[in-house]
Protein backbone atom coordinates (compact mmCIF):
# COMPACT_ATOMS: atom_id res chain seq x y z
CA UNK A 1 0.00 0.00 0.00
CA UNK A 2 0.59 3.37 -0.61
CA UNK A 3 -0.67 6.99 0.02
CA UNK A 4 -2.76 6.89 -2.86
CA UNK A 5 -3.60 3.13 -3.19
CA UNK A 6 -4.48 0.94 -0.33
CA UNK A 7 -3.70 -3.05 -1.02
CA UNK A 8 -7.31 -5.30 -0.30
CA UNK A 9 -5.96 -7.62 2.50
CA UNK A 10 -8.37 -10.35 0.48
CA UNK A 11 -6.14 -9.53 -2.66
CA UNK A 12 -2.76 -10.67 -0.92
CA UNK A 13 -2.02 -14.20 -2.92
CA UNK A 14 -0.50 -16.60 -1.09
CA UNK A 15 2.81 -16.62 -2.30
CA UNK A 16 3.39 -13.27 -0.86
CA UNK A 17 2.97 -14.67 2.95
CA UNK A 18 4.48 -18.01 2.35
CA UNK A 19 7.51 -19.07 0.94
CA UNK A 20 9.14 -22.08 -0.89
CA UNK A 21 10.89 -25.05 0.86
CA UNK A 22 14.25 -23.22 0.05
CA UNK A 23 13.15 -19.63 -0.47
CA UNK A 24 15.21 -19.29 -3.45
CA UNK A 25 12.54 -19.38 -5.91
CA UNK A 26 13.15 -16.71 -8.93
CA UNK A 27 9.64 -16.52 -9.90
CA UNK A 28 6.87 -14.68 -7.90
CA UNK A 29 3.08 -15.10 -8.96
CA UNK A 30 1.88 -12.18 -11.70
CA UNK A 31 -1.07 -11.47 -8.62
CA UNK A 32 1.80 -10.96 -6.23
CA UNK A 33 3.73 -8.46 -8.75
CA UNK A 34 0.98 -6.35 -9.22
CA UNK A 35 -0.02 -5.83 -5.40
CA UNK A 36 3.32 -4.50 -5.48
CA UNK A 37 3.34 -1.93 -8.59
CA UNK A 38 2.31 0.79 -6.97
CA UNK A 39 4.79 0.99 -4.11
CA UNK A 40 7.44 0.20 -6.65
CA UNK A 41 6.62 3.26 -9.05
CA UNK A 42 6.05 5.43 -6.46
CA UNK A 43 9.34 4.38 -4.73
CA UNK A 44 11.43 4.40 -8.33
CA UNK A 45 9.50 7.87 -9.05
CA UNK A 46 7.61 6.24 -12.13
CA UNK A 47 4.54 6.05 -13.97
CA UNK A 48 2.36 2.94 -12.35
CA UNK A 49 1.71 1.88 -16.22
CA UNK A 50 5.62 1.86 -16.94
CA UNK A 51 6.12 -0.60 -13.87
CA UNK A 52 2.82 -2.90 -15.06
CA UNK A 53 4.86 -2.83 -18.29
CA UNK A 54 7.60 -3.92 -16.94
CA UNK A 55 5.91 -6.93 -14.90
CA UNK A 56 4.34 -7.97 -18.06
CA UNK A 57 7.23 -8.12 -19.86
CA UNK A 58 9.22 -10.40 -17.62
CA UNK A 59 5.84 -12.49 -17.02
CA UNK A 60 5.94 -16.01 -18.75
CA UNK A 61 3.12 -18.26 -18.94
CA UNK A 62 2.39 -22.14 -18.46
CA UNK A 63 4.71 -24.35 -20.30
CA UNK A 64 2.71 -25.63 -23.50
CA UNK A 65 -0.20 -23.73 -22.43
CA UNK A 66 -2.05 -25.89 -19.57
CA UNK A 67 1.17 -26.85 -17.33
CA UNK A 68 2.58 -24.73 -13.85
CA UNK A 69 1.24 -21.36 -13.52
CA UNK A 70 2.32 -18.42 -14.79
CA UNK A 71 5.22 -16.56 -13.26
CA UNK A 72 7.04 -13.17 -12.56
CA UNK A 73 11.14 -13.41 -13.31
CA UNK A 74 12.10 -10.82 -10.25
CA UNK A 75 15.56 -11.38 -11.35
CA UNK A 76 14.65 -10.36 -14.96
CA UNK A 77 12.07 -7.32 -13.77
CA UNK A 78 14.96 -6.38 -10.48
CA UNK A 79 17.46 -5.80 -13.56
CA UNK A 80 14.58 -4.15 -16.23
CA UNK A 81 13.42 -1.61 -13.44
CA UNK A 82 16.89 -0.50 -12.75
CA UNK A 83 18.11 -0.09 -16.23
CA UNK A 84 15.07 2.01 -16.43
CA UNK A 85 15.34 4.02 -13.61
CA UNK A 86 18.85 5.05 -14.50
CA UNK A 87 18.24 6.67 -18.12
């Protein structure tokens, strides 16, 4: 949450309160991204649609269509948001 955008506690996915076996997973869920947009921009002093860019762009889907889920590279979107932030 932010000033200007409060987060729905009932939106909160579950992947943002639990964690993998090892915690070293490099995916987070696209639900779990998005709660997070907001403070992101506002913290990187950018346009919320540039950051919901940015999460779709690193966003891949389910392998051949019906198999996993769809996931969030922060790795990939960590390294996009700062090579955008420093231009």
């Amino acid at each position: 949450s932010t000033a200007g955008y409060q987060v729905n506690p009932a939106d909160v996915p579950a992947d943002a309160v639990t964690s993998s076996g090892s915690g070293l997973d490099p995916q987070i869920s696209p639900a779990y991204a998005k709660i997070q947009v907001h403070r992101v921009a506002e913290k990187n002093h950018l346009d919320v649609k540039q950051v919901e860019k940015l999460v779709t762009d690193n966003t891949s889907g389910r392998i051949l269509g019906f198999i996993g889920e769809p996931g969030v590279n922060v790795l990939k979107l960590n390294i996009a948001l700062k090579e955008l932030t420093q231009k």
